[in-house]
C-alpha atoms as a PDB file:
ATOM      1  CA  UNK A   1      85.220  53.250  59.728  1.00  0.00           C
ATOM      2  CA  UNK A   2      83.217  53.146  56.917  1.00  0.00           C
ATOM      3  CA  UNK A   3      80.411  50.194  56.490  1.00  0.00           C
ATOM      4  CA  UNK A   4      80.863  50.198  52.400  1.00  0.00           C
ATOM      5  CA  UNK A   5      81.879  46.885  50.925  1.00  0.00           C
ATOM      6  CA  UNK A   6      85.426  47.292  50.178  1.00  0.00           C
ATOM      7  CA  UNK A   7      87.607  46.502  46.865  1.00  0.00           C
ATOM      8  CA  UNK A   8      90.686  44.066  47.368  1.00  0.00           C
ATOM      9  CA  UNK A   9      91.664  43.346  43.989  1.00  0.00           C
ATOM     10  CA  UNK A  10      94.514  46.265  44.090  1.00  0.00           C
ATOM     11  CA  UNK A  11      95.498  44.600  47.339  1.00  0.00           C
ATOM     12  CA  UNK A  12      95.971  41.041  46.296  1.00  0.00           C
ATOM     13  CA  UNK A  13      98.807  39.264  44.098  1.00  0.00           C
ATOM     14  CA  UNK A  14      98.040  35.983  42.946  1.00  0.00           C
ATOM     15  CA  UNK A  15     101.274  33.771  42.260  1.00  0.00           C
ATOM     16  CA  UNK A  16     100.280  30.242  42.048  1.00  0.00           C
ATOM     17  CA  UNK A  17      97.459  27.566  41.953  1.00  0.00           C
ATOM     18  CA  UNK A  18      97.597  24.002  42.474  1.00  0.00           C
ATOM     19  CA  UNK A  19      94.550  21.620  42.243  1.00  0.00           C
ATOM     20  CA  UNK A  20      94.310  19.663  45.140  1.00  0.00           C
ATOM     21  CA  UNK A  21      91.414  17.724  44.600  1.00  0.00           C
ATOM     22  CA  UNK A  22      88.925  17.547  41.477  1.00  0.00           C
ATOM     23  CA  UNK A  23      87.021  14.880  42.266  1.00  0.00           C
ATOM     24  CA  UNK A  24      83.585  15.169  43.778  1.00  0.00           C
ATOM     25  CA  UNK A  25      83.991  19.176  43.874  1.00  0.00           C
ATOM     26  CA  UNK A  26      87.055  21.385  43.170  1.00  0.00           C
ATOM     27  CA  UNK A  27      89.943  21.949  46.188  1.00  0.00           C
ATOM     28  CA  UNK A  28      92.689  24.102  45.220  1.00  0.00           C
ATOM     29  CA  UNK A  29      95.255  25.589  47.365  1.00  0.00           C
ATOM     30  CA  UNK A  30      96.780  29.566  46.038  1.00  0.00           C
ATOM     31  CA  UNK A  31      99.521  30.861  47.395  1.00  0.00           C
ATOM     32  CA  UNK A  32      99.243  34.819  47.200  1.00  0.00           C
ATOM     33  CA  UNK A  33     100.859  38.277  47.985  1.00  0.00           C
ATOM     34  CA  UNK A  34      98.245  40.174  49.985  1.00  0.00           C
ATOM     35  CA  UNK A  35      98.607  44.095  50.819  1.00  0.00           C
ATOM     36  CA  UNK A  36      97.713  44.643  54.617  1.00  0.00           C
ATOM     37  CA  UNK A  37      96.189  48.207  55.953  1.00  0.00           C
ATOM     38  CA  UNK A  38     100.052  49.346  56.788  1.00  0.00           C
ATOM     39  CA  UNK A  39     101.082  48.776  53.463  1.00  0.00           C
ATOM     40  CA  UNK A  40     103.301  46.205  53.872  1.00  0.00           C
ATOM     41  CA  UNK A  41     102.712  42.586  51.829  1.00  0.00           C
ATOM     42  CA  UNK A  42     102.809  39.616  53.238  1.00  0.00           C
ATOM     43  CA  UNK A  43     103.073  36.559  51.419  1.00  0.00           C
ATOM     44  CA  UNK A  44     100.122  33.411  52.613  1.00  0.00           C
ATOM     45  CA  UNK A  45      98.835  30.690  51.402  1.00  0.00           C
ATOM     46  CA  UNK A  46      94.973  29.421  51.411  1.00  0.00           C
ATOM     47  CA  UNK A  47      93.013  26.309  50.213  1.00  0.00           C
ATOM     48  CA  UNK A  48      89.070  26.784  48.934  1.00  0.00           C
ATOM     49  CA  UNK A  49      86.331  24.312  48.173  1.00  0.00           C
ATOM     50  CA  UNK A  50      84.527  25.340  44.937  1.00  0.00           C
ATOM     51  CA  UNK A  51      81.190  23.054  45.462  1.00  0.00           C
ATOM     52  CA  UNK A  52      79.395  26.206  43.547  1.00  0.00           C
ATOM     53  CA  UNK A  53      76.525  28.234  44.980  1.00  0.00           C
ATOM     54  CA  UNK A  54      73.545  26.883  45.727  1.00  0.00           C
ATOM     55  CA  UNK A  55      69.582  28.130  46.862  1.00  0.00           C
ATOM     56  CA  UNK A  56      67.656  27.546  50.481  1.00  0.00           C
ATOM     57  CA  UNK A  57      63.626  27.713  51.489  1.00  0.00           C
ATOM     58  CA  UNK A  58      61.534  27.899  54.035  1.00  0.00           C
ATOM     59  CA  UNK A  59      57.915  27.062  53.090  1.00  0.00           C
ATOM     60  CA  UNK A  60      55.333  28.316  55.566  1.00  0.00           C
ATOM     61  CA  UNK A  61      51.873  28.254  55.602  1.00  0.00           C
ATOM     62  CA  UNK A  62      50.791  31.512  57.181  1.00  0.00           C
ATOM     63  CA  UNK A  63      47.143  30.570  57.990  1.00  0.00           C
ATOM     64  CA  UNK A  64      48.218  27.181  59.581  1.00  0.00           C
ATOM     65  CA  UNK A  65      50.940  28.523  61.217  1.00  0.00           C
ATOM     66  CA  UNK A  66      53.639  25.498  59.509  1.00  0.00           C
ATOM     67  CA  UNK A  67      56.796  25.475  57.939  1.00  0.00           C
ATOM     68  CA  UNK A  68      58.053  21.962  55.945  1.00  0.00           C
ATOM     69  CA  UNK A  69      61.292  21.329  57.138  1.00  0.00           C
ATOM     70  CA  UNK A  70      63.493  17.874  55.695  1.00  0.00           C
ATOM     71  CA  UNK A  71      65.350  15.396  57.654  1.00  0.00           C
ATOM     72  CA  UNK A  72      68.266  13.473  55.503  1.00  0.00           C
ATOM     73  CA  UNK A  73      71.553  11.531  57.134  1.00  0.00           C
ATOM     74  CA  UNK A  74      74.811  13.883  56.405  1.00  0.00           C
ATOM     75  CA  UNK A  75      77.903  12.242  56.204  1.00  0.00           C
ATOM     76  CA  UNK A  76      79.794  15.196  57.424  1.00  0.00           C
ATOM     77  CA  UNK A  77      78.491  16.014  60.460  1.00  0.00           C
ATOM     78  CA  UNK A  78      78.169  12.400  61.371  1.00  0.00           C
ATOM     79  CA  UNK A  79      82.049  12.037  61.381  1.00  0.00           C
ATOM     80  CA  UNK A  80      81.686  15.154  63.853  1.00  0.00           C
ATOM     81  CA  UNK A  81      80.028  13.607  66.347  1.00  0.00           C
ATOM     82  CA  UNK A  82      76.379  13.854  65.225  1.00  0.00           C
ATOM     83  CA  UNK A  83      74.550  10.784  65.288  1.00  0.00           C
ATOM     84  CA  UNK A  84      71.424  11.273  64.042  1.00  0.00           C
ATOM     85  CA  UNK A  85      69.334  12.862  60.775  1.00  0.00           C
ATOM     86  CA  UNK A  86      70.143  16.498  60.044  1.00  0.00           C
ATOM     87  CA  UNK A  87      66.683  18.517  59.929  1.00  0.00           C
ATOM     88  CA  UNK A  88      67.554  21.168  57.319  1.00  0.00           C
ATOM     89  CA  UNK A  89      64.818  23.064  55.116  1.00  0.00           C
ATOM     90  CA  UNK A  90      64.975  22.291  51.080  1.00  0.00           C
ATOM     91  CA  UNK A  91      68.359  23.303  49.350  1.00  0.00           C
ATOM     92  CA  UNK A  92      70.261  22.251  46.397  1.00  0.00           C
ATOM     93  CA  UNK A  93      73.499  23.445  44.148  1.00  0.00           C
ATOM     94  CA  UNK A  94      72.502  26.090  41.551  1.00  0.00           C
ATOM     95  CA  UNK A  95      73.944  23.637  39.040  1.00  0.00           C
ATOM     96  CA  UNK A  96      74.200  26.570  36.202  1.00  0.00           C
ATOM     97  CA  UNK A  97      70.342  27.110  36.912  1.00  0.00           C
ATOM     98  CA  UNK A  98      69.435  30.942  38.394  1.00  0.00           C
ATOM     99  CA  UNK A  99      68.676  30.854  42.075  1.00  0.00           C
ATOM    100  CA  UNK A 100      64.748  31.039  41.570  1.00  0.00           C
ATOM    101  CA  UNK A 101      64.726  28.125  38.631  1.00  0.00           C
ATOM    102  CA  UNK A 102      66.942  26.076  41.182  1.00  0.00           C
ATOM    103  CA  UNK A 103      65.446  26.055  44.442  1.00  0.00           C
ATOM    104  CA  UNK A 104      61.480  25.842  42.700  1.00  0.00           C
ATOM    105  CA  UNK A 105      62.798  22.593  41.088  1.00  0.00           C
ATOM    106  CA  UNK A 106      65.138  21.765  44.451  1.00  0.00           C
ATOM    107  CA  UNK A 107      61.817  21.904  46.725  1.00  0.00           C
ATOM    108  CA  UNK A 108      59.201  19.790  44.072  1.00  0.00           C
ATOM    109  CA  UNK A 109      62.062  17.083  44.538  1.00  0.00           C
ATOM    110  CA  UNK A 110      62.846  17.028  48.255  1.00  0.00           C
ATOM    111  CA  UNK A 111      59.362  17.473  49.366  1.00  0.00           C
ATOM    112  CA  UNK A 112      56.462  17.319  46.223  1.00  0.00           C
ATOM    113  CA  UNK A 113      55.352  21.047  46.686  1.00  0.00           C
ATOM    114  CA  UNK A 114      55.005  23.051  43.909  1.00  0.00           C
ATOM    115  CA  UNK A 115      55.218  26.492  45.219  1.00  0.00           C
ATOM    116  CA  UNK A 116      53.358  28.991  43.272  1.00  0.00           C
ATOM    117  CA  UNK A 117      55.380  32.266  44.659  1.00  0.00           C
ATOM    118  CA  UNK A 118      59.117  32.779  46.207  1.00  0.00           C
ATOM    119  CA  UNK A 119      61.247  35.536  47.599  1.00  0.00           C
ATOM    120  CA  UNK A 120      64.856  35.485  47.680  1.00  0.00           C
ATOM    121  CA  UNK A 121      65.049  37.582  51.082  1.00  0.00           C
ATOM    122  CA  UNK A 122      68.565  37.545  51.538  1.00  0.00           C
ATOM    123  CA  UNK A 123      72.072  35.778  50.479  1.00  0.00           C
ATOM    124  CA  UNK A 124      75.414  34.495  52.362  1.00  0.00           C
ATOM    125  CA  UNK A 125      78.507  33.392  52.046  1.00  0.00           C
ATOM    126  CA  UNK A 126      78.353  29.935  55.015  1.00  0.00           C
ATOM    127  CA  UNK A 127      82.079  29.484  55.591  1.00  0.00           C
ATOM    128  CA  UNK A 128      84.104  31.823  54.049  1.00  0.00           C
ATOM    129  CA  UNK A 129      87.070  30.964  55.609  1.00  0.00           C
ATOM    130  CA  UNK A 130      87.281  27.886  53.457  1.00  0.00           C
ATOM    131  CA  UNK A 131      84.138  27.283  51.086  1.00  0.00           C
ATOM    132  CA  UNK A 132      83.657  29.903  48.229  1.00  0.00           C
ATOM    133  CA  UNK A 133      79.829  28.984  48.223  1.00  0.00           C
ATOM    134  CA  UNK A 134      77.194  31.880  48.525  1.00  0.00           C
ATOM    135  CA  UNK A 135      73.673  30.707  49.224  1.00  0.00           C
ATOM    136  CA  UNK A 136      70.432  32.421  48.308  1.00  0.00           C
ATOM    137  CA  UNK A 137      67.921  32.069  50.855  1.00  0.00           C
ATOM    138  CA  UNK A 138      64.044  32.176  49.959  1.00  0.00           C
ATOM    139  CA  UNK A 139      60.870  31.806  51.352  1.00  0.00           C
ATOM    140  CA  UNK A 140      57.497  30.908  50.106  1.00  0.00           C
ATOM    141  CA  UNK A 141      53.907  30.252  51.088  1.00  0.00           C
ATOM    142  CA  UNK A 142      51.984  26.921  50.588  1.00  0.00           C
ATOM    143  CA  UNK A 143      49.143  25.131  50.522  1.00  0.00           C
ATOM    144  CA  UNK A 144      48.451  21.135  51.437  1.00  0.00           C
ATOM    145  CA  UNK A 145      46.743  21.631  47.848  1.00  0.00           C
ATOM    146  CA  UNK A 146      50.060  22.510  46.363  1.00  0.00           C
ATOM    147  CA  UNK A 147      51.921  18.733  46.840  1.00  0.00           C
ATOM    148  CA  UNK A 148      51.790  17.098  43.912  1.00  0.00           C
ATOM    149  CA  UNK A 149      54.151  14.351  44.330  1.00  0.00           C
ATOM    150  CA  UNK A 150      55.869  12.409  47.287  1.00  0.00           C
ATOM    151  CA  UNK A 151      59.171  14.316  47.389  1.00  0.00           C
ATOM    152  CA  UNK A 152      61.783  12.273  49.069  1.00  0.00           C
ATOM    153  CA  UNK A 153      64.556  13.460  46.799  1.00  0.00           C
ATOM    154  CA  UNK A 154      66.753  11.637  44.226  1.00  0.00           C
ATOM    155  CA  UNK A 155      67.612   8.261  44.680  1.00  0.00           C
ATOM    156  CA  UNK A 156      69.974   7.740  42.207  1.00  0.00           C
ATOM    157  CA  UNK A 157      72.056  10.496  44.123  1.00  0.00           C
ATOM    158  CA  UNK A 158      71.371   8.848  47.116  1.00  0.00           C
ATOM    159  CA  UNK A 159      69.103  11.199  48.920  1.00  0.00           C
ATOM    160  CA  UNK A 160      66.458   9.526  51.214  1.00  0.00           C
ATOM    161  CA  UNK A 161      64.427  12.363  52.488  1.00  0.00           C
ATOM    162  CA  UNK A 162      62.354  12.368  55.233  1.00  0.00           C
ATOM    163  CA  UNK A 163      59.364  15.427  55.352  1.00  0.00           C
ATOM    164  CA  UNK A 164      58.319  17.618  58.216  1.00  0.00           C
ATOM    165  CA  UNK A 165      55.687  19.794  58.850  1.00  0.00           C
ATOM    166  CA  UNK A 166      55.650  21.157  62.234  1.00  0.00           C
ATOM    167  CA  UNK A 167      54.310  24.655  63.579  1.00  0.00           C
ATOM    168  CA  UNK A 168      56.547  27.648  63.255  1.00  0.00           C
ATOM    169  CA  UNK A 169      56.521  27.984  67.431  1.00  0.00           C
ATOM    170  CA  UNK A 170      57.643  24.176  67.543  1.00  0.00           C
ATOM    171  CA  UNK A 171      60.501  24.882  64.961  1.00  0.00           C
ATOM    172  CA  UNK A 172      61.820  27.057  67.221  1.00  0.00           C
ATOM    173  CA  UNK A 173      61.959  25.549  70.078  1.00  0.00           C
ATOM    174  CA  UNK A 174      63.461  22.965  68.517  1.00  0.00           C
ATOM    175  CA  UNK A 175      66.655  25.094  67.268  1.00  0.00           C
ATOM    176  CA  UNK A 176      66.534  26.145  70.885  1.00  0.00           C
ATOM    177  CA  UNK A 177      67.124  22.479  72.258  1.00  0.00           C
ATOM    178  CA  UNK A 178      69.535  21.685  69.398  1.00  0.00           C
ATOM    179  CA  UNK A 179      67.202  19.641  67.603  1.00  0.00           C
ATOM    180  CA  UNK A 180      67.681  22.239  64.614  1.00  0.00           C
ATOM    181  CA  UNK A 181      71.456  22.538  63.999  1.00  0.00           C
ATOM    182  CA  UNK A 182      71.753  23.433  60.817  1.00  0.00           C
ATOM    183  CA  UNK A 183      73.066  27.219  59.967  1.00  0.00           C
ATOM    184  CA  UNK A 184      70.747  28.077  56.843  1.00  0.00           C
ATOM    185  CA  UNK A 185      67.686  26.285  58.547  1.00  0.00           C
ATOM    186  CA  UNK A 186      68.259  28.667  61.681  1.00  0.00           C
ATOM    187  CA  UNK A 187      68.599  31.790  59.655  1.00  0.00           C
ATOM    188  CA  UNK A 188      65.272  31.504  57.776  1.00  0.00           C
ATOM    189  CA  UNK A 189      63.679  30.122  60.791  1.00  0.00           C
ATOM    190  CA  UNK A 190      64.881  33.850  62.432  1.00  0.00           C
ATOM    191  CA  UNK A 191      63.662  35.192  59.852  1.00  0.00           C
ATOM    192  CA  UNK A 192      60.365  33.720  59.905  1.00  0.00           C
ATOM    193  CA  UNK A 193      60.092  34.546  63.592  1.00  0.00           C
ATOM    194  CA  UNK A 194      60.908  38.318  62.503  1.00  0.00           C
ATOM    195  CA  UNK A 195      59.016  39.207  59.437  1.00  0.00           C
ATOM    196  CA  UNK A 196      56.556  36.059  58.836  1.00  0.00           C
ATOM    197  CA  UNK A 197      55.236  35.612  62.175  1.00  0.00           C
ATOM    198  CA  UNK A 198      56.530  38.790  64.248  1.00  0.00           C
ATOM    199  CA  UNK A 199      53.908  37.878  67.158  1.00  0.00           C
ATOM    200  CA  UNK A 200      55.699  34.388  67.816  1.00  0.00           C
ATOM    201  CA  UNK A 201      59.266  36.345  68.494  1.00  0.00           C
ATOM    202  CA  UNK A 202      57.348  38.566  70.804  1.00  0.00           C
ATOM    203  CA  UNK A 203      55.766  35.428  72.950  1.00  0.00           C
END
């Protein structure tokens, strides 16, 4: 079985779609003939979310041994059963911005660093069974020198940001106890342990 990314477009039939919802994002539901490996084609139907594709990062501060990490309320997983703030690291919607552009100007807002270096070190689609968004995930170093403003996000879209800066052994302890739930924040914090600071993972 080969590992090659694999073209679908000769295998799919688009017949029809409806726009649930255009409100806040874009929810449509397609109803499509797809191909499957017997070569028989079965007719199915699937909704999306089109919120666009947006840019994640982890700031660490390699002599210090910190990462900044936010804390915000999220509606969503408080009508899940969380009840409390959602520690996430900086992210933001592209908004027709390129990754870099989006998530320099995404972390100056949430937490007043100006970071003078990023690397997009990999990129995902979070939950493709549903959401077409693909997320660029970067890291970069910083410096207490490099805040320039108080962060905290944008009011008028009713962000209230709260900013952390805890060790990078701390940070993962706490997505060990659950403190850290959130899926993007736990992949750059793995990847931190793995490539940024190798000798923690190995504690």
């Amino acid at each position: 079985m080969s590992g090659s990314v694999m073209s679908v477009a000769d295998r799919l039939q688009v017949e029809d779609v409806r726009v649930l919802s255009d409100d806040w994002y874009l929810l449509t539901k397609a109803t499509f003939r797809y191909r499957r490996r017997d070569g028989t084609w079965q007719q199915q139907s699937r909704e999306a979310y089109d919120r666009g594709n947006g840019a994640a990062i982890l700031l660490y501060d390699p002599t210090r041994r910190t990462v900044i990490l936010t804390r915000q309320f999220r509606y969503p997983t408080f009508i899940n059963g969380y009840d409390g703030l959602l520690i996430e690291v900086p992210a933001g919607l592209l908004d027709e911005a390129s990754p870099e552009q989006r998530i320099r100007a995404e972390v100056e807002e949430e937490t007043g660093y100006r970071v003078r270096a990023v690397r997009q070190v990999f990129q995902a689609f979070m939950s493709p069974g549903s959401v077409t968004e693909k997320l660029y995930f970067f890291v970069g170093a910083y410096h207490p020198a490099d805040r320039v403003a108080e962060g905290g996000g944008e009011e008028a879209e009713g962000e209230d940001i709260d900013l952390l800066e805890v060790p990078i052994a701390e940070a993962l302890a706490m997505m060990e106890k659950g403190e850290i739930c959130d899926a993007k924040t736990i992949m750059l914090l793995q990847y931190a342990a793995l490539h940024l600071f190798p000798e923690v993972a190995g504690s």
